[in-house]
N, C-alpha and C. Protein backbone atom coordinates (compact mmCIF):
# COMPACT_ATOMS: atom_id res chain seq x y z
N UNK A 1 105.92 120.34 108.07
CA UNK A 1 105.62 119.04 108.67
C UNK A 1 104.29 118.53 108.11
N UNK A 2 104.18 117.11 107.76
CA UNK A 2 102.85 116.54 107.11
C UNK A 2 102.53 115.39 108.62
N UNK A 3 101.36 115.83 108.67
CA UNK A 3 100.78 114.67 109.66
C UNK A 3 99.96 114.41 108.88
N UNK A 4 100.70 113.22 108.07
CA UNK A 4 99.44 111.98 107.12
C UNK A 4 98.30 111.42 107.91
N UNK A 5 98.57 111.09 109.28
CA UNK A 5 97.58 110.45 109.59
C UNK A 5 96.28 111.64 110.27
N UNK A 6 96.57 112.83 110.27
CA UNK A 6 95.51 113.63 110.04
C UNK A 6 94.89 114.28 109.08
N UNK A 7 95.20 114.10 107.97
CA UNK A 7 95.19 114.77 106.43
C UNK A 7 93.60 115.31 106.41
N UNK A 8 92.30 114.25 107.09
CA UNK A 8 91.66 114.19 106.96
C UNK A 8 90.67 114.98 107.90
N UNK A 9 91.42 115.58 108.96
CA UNK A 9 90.63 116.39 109.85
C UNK A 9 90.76 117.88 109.65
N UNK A 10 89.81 118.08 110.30
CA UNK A 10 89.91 120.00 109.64
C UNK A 10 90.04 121.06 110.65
N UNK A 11 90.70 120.09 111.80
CA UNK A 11 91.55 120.77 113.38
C UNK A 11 92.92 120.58 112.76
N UNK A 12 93.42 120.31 111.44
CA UNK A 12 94.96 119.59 111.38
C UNK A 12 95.85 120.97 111.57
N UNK A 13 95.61 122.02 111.13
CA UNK A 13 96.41 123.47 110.90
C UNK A 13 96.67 123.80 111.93
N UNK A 14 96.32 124.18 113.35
CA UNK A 14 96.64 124.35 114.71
C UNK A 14 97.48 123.33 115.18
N UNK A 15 97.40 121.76 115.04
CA UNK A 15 98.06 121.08 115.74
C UNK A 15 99.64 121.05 114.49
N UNK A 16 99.39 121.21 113.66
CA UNK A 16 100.66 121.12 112.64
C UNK A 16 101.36 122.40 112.89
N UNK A 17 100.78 123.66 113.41
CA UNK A 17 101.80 124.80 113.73
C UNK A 17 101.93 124.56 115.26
N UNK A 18 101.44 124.15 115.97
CA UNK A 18 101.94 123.82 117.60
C UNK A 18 103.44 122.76 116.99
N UNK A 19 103.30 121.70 116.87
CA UNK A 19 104.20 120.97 116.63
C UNK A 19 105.69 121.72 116.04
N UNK A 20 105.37 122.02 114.80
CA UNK A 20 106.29 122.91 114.36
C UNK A 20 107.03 124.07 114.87
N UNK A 21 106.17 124.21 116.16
CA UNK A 21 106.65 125.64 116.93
C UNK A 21 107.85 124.78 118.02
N UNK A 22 107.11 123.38 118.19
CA UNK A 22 108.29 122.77 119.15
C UNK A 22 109.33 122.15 118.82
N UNK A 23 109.52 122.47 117.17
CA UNK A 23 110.47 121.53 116.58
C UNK A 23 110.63 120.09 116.81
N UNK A 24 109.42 119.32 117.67
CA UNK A 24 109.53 118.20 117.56
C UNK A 24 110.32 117.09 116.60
N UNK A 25 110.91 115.99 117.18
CA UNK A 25 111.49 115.34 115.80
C UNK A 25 111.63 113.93 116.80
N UNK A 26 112.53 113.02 115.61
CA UNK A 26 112.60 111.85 115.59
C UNK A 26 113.42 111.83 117.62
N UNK A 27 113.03 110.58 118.44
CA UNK A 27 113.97 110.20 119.61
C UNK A 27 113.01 110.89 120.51
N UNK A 28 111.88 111.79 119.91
CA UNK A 28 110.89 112.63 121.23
C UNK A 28 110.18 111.43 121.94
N UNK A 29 110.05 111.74 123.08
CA UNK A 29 108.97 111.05 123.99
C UNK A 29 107.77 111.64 124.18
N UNK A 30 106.55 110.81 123.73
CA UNK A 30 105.40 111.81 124.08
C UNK A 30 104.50 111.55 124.85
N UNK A 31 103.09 111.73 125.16
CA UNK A 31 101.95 110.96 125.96
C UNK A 31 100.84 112.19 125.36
N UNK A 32 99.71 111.59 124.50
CA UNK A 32 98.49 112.11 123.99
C UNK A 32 97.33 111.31 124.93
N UNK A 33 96.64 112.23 125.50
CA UNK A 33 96.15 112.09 126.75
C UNK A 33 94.40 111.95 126.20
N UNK A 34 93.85 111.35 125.95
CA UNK A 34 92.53 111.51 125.75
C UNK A 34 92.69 111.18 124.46
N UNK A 35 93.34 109.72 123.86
CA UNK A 35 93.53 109.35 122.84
C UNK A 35 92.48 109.09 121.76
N UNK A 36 91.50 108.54 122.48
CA UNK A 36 90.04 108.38 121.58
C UNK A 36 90.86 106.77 120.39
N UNK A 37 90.45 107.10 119.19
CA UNK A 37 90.72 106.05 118.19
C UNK A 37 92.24 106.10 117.52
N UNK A 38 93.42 107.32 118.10
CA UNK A 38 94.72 107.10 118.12
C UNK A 38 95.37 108.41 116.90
N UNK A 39 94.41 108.95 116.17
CA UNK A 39 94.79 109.77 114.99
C UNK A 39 95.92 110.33 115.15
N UNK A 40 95.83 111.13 116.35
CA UNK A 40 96.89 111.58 117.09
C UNK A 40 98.23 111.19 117.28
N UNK A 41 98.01 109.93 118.14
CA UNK A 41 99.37 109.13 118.74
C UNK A 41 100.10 108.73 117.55
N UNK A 42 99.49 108.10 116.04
CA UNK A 42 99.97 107.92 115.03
C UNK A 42 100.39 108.84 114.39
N UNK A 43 99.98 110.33 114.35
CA UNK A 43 100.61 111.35 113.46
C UNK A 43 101.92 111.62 114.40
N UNK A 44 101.70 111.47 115.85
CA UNK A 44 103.53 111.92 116.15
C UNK A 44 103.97 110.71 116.38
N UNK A 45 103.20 109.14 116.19
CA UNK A 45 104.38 108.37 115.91
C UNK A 45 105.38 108.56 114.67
N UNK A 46 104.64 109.20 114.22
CA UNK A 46 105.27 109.14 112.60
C UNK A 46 106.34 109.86 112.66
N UNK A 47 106.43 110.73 113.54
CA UNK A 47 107.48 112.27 113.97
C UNK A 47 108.46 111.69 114.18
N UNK A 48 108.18 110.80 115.72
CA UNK A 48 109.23 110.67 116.81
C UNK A 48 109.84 109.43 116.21
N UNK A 49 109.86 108.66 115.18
CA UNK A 49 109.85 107.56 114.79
C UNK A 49 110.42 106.16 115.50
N UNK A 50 111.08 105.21 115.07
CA UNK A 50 111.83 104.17 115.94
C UNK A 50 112.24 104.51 117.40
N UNK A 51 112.69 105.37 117.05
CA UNK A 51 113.84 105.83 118.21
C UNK A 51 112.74 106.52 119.15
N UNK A 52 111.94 107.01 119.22
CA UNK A 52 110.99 107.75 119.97
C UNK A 52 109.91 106.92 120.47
N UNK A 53 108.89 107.65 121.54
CA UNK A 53 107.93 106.88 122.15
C UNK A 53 106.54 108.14 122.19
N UNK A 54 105.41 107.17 122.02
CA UNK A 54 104.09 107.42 122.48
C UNK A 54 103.36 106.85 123.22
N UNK A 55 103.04 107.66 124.46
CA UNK A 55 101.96 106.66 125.16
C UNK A 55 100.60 107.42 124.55
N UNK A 56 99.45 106.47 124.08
CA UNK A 56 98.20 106.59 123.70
C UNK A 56 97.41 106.44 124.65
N UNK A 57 96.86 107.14 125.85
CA UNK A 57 96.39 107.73 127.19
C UNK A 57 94.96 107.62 127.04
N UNK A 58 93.64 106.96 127.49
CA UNK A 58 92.61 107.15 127.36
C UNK A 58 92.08 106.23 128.28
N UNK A 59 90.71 106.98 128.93
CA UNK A 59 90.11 106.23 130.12
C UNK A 59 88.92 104.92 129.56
N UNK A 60 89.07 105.07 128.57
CA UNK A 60 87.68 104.28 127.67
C UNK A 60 88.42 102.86 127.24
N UNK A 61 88.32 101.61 128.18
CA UNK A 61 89.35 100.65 127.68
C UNK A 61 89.32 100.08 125.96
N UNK A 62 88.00 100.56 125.50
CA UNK A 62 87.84 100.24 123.92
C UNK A 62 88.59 101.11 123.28
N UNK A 63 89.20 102.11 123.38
CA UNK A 63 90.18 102.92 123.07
C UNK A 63 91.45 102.12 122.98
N UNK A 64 91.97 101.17 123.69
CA UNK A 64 93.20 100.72 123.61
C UNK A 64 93.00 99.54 122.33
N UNK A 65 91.94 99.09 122.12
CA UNK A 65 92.11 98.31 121.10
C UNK A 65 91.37 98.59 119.71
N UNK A 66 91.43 100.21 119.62
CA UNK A 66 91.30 101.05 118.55
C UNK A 66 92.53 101.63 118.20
N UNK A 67 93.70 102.12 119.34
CA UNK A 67 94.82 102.26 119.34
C UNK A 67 95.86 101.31 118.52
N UNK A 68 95.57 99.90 118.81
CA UNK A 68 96.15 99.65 118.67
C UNK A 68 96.01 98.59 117.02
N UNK A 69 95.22 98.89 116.91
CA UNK A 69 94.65 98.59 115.14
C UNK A 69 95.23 99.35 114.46
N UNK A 70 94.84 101.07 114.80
CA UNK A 70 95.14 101.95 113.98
C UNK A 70 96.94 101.88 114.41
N UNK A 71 97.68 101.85 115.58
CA UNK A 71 99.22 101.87 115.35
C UNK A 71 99.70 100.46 114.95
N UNK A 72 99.05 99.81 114.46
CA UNK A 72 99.66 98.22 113.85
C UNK A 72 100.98 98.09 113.39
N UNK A 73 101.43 99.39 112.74
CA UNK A 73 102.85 99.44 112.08
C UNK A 73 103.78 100.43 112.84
N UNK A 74 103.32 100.83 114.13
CA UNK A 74 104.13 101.55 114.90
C UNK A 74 104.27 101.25 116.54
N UNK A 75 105.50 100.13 116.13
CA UNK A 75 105.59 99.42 117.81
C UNK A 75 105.86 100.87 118.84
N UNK A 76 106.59 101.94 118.47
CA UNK A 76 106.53 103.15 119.52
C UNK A 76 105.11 103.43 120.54
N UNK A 77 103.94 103.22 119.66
CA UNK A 77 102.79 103.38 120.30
C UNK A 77 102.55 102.71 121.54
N UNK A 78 102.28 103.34 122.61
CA UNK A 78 101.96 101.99 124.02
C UNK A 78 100.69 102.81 124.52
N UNK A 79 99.38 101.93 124.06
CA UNK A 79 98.25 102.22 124.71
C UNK A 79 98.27 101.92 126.05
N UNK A 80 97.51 102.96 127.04
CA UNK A 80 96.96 102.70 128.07
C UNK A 80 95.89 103.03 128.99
N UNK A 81 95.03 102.47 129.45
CA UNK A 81 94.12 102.29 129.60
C UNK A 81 93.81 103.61 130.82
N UNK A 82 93.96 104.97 131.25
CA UNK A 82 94.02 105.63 132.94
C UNK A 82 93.38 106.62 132.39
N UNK A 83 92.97 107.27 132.98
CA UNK A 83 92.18 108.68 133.56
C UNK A 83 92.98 109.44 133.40
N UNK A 84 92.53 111.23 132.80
CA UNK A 84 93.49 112.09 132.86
C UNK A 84 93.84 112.75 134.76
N UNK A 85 92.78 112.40 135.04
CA UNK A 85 93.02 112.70 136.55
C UNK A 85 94.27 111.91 137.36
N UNK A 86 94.35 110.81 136.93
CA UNK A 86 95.52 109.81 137.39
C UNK A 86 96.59 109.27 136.42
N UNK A 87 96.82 110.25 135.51
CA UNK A 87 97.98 110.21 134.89
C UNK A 87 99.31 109.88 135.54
N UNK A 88 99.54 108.87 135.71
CA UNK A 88 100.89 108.07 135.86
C UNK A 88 101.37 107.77 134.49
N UNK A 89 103.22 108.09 134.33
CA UNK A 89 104.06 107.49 133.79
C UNK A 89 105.20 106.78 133.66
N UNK A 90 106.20 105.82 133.50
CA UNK A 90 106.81 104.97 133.80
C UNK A 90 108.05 105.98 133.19
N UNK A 91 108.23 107.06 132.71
CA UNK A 91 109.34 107.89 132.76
C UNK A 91 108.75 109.57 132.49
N UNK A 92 109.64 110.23 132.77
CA UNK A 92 109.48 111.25 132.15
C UNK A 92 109.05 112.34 130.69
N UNK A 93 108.11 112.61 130.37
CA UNK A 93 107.98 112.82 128.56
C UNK A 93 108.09 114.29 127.92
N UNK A 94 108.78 114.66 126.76
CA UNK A 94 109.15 115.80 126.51
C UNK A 94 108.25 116.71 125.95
N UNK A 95 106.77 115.89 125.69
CA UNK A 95 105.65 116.24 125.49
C UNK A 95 104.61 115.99 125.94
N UNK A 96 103.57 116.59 126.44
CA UNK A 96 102.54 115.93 126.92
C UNK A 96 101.20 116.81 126.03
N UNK A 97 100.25 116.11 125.54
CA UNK A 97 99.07 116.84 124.42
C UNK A 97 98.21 116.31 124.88
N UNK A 98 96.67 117.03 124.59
CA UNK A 98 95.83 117.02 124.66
C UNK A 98 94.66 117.59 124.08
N UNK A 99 93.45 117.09 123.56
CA UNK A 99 92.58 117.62 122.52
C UNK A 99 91.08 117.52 122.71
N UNK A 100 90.57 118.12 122.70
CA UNK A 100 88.81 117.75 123.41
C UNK A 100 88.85 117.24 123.96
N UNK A 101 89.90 116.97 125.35
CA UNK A 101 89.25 116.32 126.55
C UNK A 101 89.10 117.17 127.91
N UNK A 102 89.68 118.17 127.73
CA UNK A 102 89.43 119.04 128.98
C UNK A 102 87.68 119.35 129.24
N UNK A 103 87.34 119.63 127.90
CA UNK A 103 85.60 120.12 128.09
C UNK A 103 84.99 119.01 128.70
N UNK A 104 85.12 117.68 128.74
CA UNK A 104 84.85 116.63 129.41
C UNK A 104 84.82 116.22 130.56
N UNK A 105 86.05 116.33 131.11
CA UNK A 105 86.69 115.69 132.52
C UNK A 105 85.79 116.57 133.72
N UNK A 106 85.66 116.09 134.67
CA UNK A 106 85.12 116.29 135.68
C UNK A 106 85.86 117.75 136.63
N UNK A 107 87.17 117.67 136.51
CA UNK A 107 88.22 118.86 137.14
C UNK A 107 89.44 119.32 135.84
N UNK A 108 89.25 119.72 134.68
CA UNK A 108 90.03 120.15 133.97
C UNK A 108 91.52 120.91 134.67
N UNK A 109 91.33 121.94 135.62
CA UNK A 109 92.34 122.23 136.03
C UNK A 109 93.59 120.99 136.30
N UNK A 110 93.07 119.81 137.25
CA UNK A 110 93.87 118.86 137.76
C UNK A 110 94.65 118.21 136.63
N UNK A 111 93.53 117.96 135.88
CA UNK A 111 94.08 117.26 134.46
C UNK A 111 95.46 117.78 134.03
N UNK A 112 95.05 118.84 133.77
CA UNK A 112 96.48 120.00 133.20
C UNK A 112 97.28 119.39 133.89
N UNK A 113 97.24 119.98 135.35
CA UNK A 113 98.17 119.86 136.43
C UNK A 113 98.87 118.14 135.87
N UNK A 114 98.29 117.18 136.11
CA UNK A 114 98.54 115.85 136.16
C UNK A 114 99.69 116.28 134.57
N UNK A 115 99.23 116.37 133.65
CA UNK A 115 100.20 116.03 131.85
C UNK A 115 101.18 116.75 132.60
N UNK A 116 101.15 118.46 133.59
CA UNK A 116 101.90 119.22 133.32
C UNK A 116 103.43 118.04 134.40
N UNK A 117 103.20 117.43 135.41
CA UNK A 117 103.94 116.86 136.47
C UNK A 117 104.36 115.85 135.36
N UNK A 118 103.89 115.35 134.65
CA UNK A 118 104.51 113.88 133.85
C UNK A 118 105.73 114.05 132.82
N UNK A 119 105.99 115.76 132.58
CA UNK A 119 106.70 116.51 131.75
C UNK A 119 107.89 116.93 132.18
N UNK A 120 109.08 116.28 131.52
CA UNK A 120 110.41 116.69 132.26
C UNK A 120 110.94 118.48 132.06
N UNK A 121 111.79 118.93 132.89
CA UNK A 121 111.65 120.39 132.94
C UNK A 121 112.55 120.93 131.59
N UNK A 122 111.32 122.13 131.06
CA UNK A 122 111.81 121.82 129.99
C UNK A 122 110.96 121.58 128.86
N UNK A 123 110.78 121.05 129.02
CA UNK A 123 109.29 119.67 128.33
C UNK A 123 108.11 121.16 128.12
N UNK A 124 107.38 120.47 127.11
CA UNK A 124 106.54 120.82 126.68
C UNK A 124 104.97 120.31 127.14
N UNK A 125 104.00 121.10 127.18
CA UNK A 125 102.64 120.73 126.95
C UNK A 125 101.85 121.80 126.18
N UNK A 126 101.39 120.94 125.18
CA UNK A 126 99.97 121.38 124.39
C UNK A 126 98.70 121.00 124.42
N UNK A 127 97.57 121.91 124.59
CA UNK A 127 96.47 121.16 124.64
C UNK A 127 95.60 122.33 123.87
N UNK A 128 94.59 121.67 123.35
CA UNK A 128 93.80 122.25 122.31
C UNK A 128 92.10 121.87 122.67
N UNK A 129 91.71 122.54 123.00
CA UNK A 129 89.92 122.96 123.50
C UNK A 129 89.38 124.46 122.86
N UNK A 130 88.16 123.76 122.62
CA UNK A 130 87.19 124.39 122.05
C UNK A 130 86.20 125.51 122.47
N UNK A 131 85.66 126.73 121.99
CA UNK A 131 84.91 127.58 122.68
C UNK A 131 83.77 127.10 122.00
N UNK A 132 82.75 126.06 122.37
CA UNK A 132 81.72 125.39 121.74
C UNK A 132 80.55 126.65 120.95
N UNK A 133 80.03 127.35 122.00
CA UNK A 133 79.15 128.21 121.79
C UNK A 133 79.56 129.36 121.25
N UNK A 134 81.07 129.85 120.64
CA UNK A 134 81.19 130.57 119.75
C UNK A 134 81.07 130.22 118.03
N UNK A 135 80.66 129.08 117.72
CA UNK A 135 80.41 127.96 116.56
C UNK A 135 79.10 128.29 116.23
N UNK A 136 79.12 128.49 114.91
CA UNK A 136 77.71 128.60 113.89
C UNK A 136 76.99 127.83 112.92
N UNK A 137 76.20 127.56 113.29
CA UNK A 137 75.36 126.92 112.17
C UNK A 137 74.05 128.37 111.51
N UNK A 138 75.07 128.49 109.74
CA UNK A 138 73.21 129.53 109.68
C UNK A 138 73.15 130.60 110.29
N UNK A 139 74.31 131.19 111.03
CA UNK A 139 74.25 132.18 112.00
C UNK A 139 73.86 131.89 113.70
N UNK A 140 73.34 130.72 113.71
CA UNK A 140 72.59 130.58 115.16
C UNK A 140 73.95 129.66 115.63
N UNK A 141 74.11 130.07 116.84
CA UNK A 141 75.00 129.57 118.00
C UNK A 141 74.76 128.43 118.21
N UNK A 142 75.99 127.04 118.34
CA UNK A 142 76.34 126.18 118.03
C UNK A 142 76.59 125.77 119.75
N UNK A 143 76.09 124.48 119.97
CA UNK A 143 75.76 124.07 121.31
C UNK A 143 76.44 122.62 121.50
N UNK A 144 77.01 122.30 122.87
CA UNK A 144 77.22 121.04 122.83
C UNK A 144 76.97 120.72 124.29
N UNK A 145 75.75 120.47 124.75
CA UNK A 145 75.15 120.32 126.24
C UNK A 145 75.25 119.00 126.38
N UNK A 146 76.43 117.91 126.18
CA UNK A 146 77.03 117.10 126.58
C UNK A 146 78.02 117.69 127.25
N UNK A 147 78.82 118.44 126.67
CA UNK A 147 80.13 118.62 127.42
C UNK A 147 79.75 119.20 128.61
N UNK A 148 80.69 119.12 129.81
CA UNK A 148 80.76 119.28 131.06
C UNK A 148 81.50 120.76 131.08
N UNK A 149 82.51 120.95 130.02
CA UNK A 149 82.76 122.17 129.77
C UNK A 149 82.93 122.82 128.55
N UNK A 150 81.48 123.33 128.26
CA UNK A 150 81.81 123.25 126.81
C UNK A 150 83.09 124.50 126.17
N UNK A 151 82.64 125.48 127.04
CA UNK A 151 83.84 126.49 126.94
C UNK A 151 84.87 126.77 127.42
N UNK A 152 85.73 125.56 127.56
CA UNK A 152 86.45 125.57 128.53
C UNK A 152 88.08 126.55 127.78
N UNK A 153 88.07 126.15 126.47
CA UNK A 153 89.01 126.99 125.49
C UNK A 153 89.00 128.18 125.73
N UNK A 154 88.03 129.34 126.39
CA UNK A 154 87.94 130.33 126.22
C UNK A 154 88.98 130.63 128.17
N UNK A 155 89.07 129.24 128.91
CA UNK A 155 89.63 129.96 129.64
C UNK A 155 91.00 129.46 129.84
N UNK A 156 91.68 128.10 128.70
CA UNK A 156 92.73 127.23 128.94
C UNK A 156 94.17 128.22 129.08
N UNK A 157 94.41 129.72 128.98
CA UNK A 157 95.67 130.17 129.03
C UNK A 157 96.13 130.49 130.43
N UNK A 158 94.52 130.79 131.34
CA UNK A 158 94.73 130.85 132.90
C UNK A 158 94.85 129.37 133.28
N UNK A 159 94.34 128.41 132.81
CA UNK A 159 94.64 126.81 133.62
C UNK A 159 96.01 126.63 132.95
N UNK A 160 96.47 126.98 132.22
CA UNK A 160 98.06 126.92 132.28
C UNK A 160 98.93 127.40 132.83
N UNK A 161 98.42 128.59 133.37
CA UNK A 161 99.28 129.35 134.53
C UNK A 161 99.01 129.25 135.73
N UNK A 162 98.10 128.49 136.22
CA UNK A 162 97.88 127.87 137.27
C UNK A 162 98.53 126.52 137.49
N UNK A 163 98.76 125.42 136.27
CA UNK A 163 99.30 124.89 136.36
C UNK A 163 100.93 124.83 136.80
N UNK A 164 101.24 125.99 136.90
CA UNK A 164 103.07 125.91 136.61
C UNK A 164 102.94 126.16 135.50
N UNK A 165 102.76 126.48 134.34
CA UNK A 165 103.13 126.13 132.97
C UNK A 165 103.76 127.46 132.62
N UNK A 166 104.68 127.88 131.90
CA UNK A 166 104.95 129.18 130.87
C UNK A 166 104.39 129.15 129.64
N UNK A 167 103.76 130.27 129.53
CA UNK A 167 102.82 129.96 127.80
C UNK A 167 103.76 130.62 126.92
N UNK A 168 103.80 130.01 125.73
CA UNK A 168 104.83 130.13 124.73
C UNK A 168 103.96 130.87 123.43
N UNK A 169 102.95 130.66 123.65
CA UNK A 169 101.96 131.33 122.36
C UNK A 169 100.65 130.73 123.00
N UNK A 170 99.13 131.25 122.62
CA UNK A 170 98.19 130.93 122.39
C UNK A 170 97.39 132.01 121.37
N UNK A 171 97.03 130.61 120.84
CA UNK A 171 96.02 131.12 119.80
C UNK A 171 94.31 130.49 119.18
N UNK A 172 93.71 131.17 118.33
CA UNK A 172 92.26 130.06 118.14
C UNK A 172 92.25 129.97 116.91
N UNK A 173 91.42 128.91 116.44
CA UNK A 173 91.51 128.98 114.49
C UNK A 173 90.18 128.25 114.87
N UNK A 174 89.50 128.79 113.78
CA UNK A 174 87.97 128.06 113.58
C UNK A 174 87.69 127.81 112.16
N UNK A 175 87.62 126.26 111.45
CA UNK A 175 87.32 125.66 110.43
C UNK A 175 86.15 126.56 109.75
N UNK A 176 85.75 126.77 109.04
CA UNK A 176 84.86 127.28 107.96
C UNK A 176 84.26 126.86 106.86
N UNK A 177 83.32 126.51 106.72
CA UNK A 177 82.90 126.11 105.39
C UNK A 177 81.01 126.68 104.69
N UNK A 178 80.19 126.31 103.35
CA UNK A 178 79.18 126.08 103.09
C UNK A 178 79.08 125.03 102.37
N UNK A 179 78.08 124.40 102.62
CA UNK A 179 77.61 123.28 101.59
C UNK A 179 78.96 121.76 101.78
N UNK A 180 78.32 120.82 101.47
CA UNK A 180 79.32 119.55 101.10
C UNK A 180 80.58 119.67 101.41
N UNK A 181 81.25 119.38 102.39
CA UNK A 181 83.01 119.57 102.25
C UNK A 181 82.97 118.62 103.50
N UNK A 182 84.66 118.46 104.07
CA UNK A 182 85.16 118.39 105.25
C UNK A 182 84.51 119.06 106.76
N UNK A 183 84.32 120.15 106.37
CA UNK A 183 83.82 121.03 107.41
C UNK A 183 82.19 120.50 108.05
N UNK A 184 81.10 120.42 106.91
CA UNK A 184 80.01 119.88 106.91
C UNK A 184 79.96 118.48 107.46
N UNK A 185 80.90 117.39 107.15
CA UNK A 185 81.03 116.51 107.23
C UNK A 185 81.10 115.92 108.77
N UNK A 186 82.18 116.90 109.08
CA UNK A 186 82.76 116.65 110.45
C UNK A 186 81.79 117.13 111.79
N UNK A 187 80.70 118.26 111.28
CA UNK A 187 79.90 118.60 112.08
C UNK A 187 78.54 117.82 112.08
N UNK A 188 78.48 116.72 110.84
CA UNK A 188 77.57 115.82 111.19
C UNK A 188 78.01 114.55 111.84
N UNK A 189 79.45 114.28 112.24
CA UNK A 189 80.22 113.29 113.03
C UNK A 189 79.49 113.76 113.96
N UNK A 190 80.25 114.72 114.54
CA UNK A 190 79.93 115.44 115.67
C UNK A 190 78.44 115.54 116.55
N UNK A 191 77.48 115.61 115.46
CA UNK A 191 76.10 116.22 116.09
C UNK A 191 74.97 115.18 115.83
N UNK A 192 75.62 114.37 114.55
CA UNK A 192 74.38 113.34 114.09
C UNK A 192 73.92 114.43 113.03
N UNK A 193 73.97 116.16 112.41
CA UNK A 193 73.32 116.77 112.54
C UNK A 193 74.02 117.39 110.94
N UNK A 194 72.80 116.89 109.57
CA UNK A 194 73.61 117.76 108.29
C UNK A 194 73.47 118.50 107.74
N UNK A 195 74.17 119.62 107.83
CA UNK A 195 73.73 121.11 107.81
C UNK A 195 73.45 121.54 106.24
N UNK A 196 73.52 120.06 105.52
CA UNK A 196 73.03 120.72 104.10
C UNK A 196 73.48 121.62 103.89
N UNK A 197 73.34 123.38 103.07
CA UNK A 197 74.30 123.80 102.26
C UNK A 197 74.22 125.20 103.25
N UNK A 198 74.02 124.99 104.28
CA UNK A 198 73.66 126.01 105.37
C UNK A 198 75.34 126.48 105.46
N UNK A 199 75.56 127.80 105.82
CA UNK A 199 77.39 128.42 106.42
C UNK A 199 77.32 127.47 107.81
N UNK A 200 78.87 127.44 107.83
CA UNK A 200 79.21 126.78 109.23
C UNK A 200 80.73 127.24 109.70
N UNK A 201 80.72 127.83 110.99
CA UNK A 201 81.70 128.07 111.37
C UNK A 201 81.88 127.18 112.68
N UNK A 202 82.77 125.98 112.29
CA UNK A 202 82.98 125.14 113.91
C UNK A 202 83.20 125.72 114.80
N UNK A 203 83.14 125.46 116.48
CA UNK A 203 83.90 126.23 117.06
C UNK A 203 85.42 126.26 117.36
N UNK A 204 85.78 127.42 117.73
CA UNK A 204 87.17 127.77 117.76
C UNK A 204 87.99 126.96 118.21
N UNK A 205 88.89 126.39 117.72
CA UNK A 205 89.83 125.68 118.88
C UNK A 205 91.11 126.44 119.68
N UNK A 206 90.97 126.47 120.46
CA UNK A 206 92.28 127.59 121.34
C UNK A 206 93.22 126.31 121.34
N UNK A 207 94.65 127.02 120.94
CA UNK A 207 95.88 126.33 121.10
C UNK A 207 96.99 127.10 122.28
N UNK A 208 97.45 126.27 122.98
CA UNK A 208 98.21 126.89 124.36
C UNK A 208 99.60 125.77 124.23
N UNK A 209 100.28 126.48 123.64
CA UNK A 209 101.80 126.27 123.41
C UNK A 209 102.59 126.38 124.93
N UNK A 210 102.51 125.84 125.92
CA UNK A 210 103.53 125.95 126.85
C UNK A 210 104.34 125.35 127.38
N UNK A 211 105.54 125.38 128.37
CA UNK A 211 106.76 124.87 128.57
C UNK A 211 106.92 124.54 130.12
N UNK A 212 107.33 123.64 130.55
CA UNK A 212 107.33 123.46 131.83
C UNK A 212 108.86 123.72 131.99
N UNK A 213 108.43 124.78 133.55
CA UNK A 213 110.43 125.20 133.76
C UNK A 213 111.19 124.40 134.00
N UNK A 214 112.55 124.86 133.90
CA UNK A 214 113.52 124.38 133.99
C UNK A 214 113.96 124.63 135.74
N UNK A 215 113.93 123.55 136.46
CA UNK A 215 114.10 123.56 137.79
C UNK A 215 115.57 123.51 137.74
């Protein structure tokens, strides 16, 4: 599977083997929950194509009209403007994802809970969070005292089983690089902060492949 519209991020290998593990394809219904500028909603518009749907989920209303720039050529996309805490949907979806927003939200558990209820039985949810402070710069431990949780990856396989959820796999992959690349690049997005030709190991992203039962 090619997700063109992530080509450019250096989280793409975890979310391209989650996907692939769900055999996702064209007619899927999805909802990417903490959409940000849409990278996302556009790489599985591209999946689920005509026949399929994305809701692009984000509490930041400038998000919906970043969404909807970047899905210009994909009427499937339907931005909307809600909270992961008050996740409402107008049907049932066979996927529900999520990506750096759990370390954020105020009650991560609920969150889960909320994608996991919006998911017909059956249905899938993935979500992908970070163990911030296992991340290196130079050897020295890698910090992000914005987030509300920065490690919240290190505990997402128990908030899935709290959720209801069955875990189907979890796993972590952490980007790598020295000097000038993608890797460098993305950690001066990130931090304001350029690590020049210093080692860098981002932090880990934990992936939690799970399935909501079949009632």
């Amino acid at each position: 599977m090619e997700l063109r519209g992530l080509r450019d991020d250096v989280y793409r290998r975890p979310l391209a083997t989650a996907l692939d593990r769900l055999g996702i394809g064209p007619g899927w219904t999805c909802v990417d929950v903490g959409a940000g500028g849409g990278d996302v909603s556009v790489a599985l518009a591209e999946i689920v194509g005509r026949e399929g749907r994305v809701y692009a989920v984000d509490s930041d209303p400038t998000a919906r009209d970043e969404v909807a720039e970047a899905a210009a050529a994909h009427s499937q996309v339907l931005a909307i403007t809600q909270s992961g805490e008050d996740l409402r949907l107008p049907e049932a979806v066979d996927l529900a994802f999520c990506r750096f927003l759990l370390l954020h939200v105020a009650d991560p558990a609920v969150v889960l809970a909320r994608m996991a209820a919006c998911v017909r039985p059956g249905g899938w949810v993935v979500a992908q969070e970070p163990i911030t402070s296992a991340g290196r710069i130079n050897g020295r431990p890698f910090s992000m005292p914005a987030a509300r949780h920065p490690d919240i990856g290190a505990l997402l396989p128990s908030l899935a089983r709290d959720a209801g959820l069955i875990t189907i796999d979890a796993w972590a992959e952490a980007p790598a690089g020295a000097g000038p690349g993608p890797v460098a690049d993305y950690l001066e997005l990130l931090t304001e902060v350029d690590p020049g030709d210093d080692p860098v190991v981002l932090p880990p992203l934990v992936t939690v492949v799970a399935q909501v039962p079949a009632r």
